[in-house]
N, C-alpha and C. Protein backbone atom coordinates (compact mmCIF):
# COMPACT_ATOMS: atom_id res chain seq x y z
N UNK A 1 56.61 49.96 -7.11
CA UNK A 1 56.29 49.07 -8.23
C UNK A 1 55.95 49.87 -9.50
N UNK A 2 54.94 50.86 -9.53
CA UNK A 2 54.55 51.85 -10.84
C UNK A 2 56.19 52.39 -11.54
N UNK A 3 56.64 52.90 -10.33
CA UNK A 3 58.07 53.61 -11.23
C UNK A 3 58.56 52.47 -11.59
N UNK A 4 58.82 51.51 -11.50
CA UNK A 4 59.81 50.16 -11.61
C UNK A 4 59.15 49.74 -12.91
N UNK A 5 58.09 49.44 -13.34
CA UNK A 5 57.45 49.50 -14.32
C UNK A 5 57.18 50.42 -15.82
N UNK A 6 56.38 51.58 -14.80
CA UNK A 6 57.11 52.82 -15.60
C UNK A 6 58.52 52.93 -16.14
N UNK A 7 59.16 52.83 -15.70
CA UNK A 7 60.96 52.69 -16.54
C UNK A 7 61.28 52.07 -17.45
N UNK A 8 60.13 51.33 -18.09
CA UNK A 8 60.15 50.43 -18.97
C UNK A 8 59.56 50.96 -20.34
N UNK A 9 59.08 52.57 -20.15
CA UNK A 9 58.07 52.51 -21.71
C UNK A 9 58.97 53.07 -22.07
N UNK A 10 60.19 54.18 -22.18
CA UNK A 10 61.62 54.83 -23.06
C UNK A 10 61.92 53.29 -24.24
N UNK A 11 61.96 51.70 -23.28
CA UNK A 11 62.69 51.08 -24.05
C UNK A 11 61.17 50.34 -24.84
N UNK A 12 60.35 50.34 -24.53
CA UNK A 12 59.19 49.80 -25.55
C UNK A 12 58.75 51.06 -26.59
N UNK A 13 58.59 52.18 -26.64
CA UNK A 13 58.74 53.23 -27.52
C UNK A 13 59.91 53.04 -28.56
N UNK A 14 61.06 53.05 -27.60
CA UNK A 14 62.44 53.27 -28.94
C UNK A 14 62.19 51.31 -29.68
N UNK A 15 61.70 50.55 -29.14
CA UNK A 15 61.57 49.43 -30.12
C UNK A 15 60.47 49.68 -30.86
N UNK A 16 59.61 50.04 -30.72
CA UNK A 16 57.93 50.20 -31.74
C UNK A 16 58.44 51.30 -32.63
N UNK A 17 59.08 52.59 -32.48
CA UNK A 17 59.22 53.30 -33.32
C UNK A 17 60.62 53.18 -34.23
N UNK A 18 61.57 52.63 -33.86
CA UNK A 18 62.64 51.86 -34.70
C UNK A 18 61.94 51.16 -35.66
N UNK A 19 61.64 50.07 -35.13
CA UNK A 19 61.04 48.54 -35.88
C UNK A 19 60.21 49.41 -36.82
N UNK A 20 59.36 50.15 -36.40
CA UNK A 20 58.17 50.77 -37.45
C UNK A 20 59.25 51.73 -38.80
N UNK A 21 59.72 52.20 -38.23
CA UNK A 21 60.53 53.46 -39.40
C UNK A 21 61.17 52.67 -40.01
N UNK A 22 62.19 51.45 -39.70
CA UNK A 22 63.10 50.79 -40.31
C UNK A 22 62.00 49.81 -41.38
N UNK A 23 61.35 48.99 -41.01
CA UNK A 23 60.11 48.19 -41.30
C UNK A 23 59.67 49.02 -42.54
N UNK A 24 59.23 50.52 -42.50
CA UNK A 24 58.42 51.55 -43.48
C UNK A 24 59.18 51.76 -44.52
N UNK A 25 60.68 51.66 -44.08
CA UNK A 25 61.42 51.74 -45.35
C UNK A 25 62.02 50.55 -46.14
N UNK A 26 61.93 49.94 -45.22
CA UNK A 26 61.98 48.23 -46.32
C UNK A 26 61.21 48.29 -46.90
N UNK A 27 59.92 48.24 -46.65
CA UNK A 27 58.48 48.01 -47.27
C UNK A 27 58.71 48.99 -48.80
N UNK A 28 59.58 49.97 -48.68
CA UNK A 28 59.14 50.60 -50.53
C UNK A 28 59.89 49.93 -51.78
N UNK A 29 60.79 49.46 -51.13
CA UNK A 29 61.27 48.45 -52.32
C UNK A 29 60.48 47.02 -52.48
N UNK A 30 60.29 46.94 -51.37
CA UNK A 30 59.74 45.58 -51.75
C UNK A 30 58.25 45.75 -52.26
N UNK A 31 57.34 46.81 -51.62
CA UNK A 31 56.30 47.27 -52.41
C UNK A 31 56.61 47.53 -54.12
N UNK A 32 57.40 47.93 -54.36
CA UNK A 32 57.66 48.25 -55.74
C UNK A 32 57.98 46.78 -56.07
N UNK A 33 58.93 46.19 -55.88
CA UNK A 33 58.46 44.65 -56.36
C UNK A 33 57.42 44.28 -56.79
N UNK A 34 56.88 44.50 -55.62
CA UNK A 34 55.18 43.33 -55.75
C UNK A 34 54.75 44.26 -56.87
N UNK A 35 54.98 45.35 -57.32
CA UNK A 35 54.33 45.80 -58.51
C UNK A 35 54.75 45.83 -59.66
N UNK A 36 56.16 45.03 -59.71
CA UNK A 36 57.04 45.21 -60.99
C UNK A 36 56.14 44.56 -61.75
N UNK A 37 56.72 44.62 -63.42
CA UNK A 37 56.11 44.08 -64.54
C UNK A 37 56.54 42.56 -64.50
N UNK A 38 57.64 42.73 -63.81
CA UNK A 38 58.69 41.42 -63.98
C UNK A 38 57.93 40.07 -63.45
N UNK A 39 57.47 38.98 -63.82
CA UNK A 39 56.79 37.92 -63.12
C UNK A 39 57.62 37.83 -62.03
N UNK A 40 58.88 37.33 -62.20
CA UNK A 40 59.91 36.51 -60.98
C UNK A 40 60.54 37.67 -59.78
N UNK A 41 60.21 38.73 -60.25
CA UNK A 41 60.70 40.08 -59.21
C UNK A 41 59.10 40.22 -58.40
N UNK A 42 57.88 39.93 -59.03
CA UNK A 42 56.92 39.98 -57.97
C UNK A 42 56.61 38.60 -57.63
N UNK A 43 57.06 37.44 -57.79
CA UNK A 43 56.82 36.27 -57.05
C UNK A 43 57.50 36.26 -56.13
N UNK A 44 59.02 36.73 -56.19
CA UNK A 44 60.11 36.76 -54.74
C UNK A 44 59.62 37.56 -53.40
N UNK A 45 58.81 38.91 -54.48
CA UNK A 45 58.29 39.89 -53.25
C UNK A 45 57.46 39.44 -52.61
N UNK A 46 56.52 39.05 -53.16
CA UNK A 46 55.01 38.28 -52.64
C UNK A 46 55.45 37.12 -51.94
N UNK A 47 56.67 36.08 -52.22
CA UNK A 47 56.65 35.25 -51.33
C UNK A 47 57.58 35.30 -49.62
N UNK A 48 58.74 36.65 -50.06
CA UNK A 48 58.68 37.52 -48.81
C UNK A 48 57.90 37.69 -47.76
N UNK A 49 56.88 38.49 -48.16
CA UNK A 49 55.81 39.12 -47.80
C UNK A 49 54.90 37.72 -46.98
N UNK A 50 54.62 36.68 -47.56
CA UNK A 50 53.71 35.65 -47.22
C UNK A 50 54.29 35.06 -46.48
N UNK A 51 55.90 34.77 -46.10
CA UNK A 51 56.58 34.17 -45.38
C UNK A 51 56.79 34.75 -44.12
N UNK A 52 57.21 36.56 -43.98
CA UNK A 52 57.45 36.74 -43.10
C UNK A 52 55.85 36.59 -41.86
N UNK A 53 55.18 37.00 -42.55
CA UNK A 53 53.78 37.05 -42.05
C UNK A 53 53.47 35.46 -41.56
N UNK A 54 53.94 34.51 -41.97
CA UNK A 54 53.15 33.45 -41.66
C UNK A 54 54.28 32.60 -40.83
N UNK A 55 55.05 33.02 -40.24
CA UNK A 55 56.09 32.73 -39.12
C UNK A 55 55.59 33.59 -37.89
N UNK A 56 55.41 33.67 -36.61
CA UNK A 56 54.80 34.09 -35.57
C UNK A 56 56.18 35.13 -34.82
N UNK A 57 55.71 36.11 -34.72
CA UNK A 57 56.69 36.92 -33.87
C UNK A 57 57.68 36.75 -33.14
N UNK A 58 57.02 35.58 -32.29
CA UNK A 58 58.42 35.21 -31.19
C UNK A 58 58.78 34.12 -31.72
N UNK A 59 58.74 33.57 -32.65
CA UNK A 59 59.55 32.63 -33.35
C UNK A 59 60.66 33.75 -34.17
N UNK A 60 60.16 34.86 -34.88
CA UNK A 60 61.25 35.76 -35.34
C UNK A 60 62.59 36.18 -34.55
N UNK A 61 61.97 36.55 -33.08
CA UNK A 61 62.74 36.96 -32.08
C UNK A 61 63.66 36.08 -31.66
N UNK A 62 63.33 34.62 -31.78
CA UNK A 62 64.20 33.27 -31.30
C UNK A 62 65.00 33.05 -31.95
N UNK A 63 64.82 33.25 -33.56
CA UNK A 63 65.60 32.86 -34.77
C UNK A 63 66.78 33.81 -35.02
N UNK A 64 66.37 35.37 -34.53
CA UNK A 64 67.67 35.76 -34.42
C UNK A 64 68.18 36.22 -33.42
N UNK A 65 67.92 35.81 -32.25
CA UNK A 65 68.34 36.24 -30.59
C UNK A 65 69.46 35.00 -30.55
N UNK A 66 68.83 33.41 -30.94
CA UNK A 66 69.44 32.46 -30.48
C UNK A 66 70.09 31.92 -31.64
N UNK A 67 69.15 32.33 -32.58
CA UNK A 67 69.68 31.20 -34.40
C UNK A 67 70.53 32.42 -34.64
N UNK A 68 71.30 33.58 -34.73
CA UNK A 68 72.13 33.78 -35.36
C UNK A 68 73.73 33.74 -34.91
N UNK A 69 73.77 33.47 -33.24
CA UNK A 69 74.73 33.07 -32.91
C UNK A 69 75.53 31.88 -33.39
N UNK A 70 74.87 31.24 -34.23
CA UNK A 70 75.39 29.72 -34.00
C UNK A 70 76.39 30.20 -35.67
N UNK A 71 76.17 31.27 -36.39
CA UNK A 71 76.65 32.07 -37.85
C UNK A 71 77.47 32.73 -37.19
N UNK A 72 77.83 33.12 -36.02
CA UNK A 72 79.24 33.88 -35.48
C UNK A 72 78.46 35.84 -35.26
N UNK A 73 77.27 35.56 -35.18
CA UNK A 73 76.53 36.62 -35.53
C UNK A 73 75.82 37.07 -34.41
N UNK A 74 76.34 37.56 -33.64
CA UNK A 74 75.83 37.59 -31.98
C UNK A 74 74.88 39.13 -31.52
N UNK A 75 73.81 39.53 -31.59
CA UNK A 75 73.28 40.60 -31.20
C UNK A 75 72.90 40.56 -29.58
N UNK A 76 73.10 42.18 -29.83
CA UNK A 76 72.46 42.22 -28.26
C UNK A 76 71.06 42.11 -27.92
N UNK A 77 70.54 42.05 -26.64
CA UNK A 77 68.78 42.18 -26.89
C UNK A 77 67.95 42.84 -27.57
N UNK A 78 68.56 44.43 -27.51
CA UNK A 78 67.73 45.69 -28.24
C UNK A 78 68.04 45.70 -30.08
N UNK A 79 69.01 45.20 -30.14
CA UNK A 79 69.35 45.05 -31.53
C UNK A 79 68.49 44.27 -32.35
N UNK A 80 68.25 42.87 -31.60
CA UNK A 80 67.88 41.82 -31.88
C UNK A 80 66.01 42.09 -31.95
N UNK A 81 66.11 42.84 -30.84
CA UNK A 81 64.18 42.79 -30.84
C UNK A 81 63.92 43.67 -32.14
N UNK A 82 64.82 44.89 -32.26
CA UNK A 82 64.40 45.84 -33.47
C UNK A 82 64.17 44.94 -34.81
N UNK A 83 65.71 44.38 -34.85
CA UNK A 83 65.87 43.38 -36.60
C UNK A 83 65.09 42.89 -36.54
N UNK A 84 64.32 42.01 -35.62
CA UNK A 84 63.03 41.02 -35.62
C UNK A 84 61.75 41.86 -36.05
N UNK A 85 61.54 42.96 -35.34
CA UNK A 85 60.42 43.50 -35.27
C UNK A 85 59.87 44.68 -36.59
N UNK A 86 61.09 44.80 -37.50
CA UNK A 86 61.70 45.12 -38.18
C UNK A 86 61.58 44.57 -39.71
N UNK A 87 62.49 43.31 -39.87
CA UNK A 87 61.33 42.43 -40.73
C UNK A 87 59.82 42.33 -40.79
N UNK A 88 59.48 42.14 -39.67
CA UNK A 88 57.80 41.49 -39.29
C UNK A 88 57.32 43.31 -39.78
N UNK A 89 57.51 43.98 -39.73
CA UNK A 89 56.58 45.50 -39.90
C UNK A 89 56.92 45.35 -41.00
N UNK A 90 57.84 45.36 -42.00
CA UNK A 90 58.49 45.45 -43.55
C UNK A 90 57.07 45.11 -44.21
N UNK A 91 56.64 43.23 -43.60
CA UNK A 91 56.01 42.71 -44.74
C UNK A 91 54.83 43.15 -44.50
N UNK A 92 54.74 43.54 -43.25
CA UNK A 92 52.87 44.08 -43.29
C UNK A 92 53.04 46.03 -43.63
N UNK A 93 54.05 46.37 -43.27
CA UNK A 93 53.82 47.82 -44.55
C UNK A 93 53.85 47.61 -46.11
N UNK A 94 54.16 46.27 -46.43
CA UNK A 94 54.23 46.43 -47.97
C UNK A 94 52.85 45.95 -48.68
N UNK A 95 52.57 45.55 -47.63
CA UNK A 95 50.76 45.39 -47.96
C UNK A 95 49.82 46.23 -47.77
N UNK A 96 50.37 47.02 -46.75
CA UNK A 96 49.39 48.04 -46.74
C UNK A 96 49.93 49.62 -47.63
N UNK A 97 51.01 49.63 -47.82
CA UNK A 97 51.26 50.90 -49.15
C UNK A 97 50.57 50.11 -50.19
N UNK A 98 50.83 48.58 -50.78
CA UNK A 98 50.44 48.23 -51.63
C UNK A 98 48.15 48.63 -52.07
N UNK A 99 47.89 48.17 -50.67
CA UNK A 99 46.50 48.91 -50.61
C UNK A 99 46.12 49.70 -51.33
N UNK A 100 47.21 50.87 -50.76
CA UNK A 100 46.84 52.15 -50.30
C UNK A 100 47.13 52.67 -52.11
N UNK A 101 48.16 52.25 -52.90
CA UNK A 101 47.88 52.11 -54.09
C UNK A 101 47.23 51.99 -55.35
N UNK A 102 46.89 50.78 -54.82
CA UNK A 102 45.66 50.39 -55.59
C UNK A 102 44.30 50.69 -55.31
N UNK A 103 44.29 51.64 -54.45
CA UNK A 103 43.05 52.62 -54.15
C UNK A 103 42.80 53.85 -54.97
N UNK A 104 43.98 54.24 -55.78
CA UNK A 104 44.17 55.07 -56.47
C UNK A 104 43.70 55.06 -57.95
N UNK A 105 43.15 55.66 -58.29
CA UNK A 105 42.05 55.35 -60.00
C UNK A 105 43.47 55.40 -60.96
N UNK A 106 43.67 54.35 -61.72
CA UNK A 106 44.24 54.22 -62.87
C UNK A 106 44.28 56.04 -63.52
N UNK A 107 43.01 55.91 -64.05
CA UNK A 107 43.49 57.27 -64.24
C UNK A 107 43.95 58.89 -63.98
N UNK A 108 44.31 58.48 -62.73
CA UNK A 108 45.49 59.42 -62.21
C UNK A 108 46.75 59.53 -63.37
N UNK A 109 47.20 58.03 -63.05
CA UNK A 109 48.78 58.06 -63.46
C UNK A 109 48.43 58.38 -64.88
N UNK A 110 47.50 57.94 -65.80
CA UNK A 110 47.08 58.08 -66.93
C UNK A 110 46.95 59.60 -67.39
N UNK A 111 46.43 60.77 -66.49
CA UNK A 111 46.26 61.79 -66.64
C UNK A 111 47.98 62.17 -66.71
N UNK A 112 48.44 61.83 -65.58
CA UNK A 112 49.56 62.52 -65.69
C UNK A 112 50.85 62.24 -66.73
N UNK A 113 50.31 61.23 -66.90
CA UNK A 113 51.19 60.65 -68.19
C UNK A 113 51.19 61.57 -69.47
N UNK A 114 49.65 61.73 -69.71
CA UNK A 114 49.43 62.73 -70.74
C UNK A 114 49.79 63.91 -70.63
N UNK A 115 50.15 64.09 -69.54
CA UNK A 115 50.48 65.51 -69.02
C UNK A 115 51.74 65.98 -69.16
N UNK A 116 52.72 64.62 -69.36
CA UNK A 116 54.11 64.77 -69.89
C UNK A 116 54.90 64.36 -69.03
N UNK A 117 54.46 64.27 -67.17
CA UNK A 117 55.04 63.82 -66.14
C UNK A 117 55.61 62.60 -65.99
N UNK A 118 56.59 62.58 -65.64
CA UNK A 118 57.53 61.09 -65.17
C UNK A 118 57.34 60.53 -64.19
N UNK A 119 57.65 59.05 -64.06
CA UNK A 119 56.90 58.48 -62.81
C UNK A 119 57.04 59.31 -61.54
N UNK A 120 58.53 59.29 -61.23
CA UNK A 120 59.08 60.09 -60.12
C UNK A 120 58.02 61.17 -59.34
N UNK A 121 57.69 62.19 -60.43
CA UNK A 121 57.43 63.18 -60.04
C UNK A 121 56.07 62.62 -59.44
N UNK A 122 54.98 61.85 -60.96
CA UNK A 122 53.84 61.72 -60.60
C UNK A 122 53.33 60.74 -59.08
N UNK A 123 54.63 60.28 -58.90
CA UNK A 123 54.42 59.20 -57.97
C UNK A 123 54.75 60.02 -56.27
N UNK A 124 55.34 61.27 -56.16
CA UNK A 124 55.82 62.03 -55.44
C UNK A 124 54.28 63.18 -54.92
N UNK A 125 54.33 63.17 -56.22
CA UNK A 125 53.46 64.52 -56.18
C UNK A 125 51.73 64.46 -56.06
N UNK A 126 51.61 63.73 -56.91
CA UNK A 126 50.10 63.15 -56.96
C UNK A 126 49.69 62.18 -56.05
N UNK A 127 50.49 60.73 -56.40
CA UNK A 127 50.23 59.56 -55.91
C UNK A 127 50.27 59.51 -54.40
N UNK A 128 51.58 59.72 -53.69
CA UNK A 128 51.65 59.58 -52.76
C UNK A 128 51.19 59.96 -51.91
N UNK A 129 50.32 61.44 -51.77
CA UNK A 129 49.45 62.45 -50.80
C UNK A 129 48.70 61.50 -50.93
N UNK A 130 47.83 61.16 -51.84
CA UNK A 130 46.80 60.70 -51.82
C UNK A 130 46.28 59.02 -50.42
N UNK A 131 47.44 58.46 -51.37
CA UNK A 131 47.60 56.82 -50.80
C UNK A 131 47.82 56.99 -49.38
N UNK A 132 48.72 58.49 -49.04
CA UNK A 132 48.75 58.18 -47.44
C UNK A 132 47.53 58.49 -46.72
N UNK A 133 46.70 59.30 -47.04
CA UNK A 133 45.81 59.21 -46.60
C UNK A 133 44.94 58.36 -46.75
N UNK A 134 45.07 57.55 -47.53
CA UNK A 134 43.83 56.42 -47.06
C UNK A 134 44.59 55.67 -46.45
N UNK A 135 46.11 55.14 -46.15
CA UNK A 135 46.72 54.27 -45.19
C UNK A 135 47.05 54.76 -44.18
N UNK A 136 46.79 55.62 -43.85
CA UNK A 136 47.09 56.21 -42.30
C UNK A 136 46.18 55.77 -41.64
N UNK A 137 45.02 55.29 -41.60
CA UNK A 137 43.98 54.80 -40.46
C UNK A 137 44.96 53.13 -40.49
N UNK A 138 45.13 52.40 -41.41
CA UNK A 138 45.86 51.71 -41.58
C UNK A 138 47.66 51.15 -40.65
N UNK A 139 47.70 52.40 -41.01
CA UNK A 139 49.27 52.87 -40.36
C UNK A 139 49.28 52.71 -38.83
N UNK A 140 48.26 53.43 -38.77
CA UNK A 140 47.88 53.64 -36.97
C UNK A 140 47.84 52.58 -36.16
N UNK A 141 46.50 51.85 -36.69
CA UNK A 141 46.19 50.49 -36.40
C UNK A 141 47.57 49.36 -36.47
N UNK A 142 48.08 49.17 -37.25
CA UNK A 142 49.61 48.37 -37.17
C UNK A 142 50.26 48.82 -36.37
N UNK A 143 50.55 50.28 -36.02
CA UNK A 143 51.39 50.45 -34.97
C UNK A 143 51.16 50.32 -33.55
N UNK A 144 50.01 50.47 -33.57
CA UNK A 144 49.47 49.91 -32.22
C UNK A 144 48.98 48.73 -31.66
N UNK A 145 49.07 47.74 -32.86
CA UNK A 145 49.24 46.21 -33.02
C UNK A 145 50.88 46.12 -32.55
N UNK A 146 52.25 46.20 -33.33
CA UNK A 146 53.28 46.49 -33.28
C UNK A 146 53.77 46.50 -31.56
N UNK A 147 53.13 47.82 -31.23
CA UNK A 147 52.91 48.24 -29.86
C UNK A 147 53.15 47.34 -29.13
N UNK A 148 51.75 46.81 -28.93
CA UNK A 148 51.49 45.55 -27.93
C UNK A 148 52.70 44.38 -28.65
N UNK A 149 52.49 44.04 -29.53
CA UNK A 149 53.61 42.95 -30.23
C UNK A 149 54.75 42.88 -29.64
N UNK A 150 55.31 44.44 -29.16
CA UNK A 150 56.82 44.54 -28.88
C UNK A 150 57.26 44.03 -27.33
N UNK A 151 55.94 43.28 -26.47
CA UNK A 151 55.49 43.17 -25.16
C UNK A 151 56.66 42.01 -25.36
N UNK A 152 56.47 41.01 -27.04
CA UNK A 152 57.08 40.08 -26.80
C UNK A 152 59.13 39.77 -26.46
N UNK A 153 59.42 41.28 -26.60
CA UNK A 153 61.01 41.57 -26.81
C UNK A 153 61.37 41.20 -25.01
N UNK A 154 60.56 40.91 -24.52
CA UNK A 154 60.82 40.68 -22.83
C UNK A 154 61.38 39.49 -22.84
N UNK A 155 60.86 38.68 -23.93
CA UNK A 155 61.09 36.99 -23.70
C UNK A 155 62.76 36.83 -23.94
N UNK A 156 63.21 37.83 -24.77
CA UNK A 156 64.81 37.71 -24.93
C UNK A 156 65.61 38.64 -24.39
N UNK A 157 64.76 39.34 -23.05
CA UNK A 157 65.48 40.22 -22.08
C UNK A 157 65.50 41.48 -22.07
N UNK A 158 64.61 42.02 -22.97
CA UNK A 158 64.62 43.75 -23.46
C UNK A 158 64.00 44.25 -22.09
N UNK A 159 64.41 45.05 -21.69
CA UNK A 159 64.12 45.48 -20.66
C UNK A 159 62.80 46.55 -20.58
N UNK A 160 61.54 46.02 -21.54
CA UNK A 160 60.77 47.31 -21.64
C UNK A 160 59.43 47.13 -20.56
N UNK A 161 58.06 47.65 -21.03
CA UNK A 161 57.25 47.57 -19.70
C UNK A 161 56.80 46.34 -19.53
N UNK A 162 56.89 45.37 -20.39
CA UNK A 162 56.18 44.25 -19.85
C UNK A 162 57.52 43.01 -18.94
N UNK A 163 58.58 43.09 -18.99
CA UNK A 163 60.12 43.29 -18.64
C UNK A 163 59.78 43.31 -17.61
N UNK A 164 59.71 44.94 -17.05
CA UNK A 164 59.76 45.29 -15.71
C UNK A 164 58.68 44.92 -14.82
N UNK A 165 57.49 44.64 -15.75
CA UNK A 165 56.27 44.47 -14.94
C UNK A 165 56.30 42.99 -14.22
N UNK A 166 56.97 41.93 -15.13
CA UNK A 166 57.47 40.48 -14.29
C UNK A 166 58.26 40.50 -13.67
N UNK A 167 59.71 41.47 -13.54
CA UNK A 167 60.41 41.55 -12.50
C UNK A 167 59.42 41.97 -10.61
N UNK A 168 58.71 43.09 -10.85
CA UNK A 168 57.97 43.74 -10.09
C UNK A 168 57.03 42.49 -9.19
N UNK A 169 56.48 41.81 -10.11
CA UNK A 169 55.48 40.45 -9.72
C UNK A 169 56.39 39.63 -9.17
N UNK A 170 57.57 39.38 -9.28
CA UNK A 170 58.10 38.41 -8.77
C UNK A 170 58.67 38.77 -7.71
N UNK A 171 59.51 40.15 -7.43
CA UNK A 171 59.78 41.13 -6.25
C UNK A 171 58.76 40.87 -5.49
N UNK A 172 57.69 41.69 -5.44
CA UNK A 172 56.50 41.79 -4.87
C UNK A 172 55.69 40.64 -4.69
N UNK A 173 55.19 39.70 -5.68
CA UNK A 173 54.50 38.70 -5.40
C UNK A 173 52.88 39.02 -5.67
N UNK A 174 52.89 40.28 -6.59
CA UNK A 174 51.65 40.83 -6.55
C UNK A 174 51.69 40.92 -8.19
N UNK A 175 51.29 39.56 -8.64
CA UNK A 175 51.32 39.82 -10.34
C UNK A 175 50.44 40.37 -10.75
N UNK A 176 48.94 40.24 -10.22
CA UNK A 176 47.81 40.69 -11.06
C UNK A 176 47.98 42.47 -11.20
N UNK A 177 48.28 43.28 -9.93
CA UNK A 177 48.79 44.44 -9.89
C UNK A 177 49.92 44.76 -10.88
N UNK A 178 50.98 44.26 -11.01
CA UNK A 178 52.17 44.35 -11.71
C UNK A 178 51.32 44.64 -13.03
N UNK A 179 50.85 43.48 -13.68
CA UNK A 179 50.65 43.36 -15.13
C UNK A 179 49.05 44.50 -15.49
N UNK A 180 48.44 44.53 -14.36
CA UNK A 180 47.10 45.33 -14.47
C UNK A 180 47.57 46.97 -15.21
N UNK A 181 49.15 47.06 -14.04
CA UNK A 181 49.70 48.21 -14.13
C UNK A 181 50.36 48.60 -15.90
N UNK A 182 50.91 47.37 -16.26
CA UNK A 182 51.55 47.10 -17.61
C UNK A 182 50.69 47.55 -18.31
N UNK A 183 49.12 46.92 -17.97
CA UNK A 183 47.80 46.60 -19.59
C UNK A 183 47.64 48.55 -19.43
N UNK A 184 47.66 49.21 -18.16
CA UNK A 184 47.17 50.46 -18.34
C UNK A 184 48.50 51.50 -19.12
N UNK A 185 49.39 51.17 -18.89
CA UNK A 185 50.56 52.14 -19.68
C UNK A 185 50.46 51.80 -21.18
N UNK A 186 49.84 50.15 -21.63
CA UNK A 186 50.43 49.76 -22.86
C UNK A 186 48.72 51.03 -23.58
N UNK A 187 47.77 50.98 -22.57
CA UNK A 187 46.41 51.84 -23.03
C UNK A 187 46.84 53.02 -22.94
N UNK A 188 47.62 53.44 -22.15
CA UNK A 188 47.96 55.16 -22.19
C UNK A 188 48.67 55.64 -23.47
N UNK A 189 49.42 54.68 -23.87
CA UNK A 189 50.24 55.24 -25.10
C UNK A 189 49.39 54.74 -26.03
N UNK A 190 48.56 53.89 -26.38
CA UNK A 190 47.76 53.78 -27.53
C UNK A 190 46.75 54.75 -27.91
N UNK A 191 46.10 54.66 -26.80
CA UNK A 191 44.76 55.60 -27.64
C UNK A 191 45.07 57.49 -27.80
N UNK A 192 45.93 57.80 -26.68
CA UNK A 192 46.87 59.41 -27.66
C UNK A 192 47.31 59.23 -29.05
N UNK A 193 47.55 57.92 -29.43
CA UNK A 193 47.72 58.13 -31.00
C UNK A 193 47.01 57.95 -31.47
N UNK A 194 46.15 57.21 -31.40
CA UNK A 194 44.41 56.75 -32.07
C UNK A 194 44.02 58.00 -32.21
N UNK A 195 43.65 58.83 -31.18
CA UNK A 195 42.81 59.79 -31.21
C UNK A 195 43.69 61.08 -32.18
N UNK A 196 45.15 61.54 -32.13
CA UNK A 196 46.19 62.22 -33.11
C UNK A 196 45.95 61.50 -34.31
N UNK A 197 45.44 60.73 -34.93
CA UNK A 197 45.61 60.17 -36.14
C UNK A 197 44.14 60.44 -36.87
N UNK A 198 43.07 60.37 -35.85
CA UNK A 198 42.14 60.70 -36.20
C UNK A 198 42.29 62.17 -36.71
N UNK A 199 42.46 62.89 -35.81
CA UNK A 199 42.65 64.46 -35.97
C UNK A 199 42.92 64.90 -37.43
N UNK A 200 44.43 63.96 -37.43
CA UNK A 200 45.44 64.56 -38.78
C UNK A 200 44.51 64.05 -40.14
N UNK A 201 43.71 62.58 -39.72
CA UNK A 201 42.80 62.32 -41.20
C UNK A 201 41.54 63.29 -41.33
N UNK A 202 41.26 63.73 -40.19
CA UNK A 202 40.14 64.83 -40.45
C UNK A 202 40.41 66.03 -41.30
N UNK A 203 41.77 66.28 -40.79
CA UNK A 203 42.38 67.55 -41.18
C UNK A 203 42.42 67.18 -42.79
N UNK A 204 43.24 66.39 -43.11
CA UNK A 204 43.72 65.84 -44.41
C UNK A 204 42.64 65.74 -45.14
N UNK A 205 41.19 65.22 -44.51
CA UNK A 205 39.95 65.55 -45.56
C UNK A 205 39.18 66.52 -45.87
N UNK A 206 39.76 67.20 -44.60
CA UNK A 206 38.81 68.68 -44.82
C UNK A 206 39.72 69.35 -46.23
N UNK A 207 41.48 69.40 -46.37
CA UNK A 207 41.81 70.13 -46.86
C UNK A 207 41.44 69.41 -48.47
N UNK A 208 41.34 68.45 -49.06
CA UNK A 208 41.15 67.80 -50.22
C UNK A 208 39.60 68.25 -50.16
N UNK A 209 38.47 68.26 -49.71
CA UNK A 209 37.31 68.91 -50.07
C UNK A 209 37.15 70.22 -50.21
N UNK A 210 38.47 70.71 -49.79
CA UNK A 210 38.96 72.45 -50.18
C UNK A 210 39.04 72.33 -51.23
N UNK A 211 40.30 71.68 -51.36
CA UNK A 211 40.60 72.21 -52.61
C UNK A 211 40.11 71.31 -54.01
């Protein structure tokens, strides 16, 4: 039963870390939206953002596992759990770069302005070290929300640990074991990153009180 189970975290990993990277890079355009000058370019973003969030996960997963077939638009399971999971990380990274932003003192960009620097650079060079470090405790926490979230890609057949762990219960007939076994793998891979994330923000503050 453990290995049968076990065989399942390769495909809950490659969905949490897809969905997350793909998700991280949606999120900078649409973060830049929500900050344009433009009224109607940050009302579209913001109402993005409020929409995807306020639709429930496995309603995402249903809408395009089952709702995009009926458009001639047919995905497979793993495809389907990523695009879902994918959107849903987009709108909650664009809130949290957005944060992580506006944590930043006005007069930063102000200094560097005077300084002769262009957004690009200042936004590369200055801005961005900064903001990630205060969204990385941030970062962490979503992904290990995400994590558990991705338990739900079973319901449209993904074959990952929570997948294998109902096959196993139903083989066996021993659910509380099966899923006991699930809650401890979904804890083994969480808190190694909790505790690596801590590390890297320690590190990251020691070196800014360096320098």
């Amino acid at each position: 039963m453990f290995v049968q189970i076990l065989s399942g975290i390769g495909m809950t990993l490659w969905v949490t870390a897809l969905s997350l990277l793909i998700g991280s890079l949606i999120a900078l355009p649409v973060v830049a939206a929500r900050r344009s000058r433009i009224g109607w370019i940050r009302a579209v973003a913001g109402a993005y953002v409020n929409l995807v969030r306020a639709i429930p996960p496995i309603t995402w997963l249903f809408l395009i596992y089952f709702g995009l077939p009926q458009f001639a638009l047919r995905l497979d399971t793993f495809t389907a759990a990523v695009v879902g999971f994918s959107v849903i990380s987009s709108a909650y990274m664009t809130e949290i770069y957005r944060s992580g932003l506006l944590s930043i003192p006005t007069g930063q960009w102000e200094a560097a302005s005077a300084l002769g620097m262009r957004f690009a650079p200042t936004t590369l060079t200055i801005i961005t070290p900064q903001a990630f470090r205060v969204t990385l405790p941030a970062i962490t926490t979503y992904a290990i929300a995400l994590l558990k979230d991705s338990a739900l890609a079973s319901t449209i057949g993904v074959q990952d640990i929570t997948f294998q762990a109902n096959l196993a219960a139903r083989s066996t007939h021993q659910g509380l074991l099966a899923f006991c076994i699930a809650g401890l793998l979904y804890i083994a891979i969480s808190i190694p990153l909790a505790i690596a994330t801590r590390r890297v923000d320690r590190r990251m503050r020691a070196k800014l009180e360096v320098a």
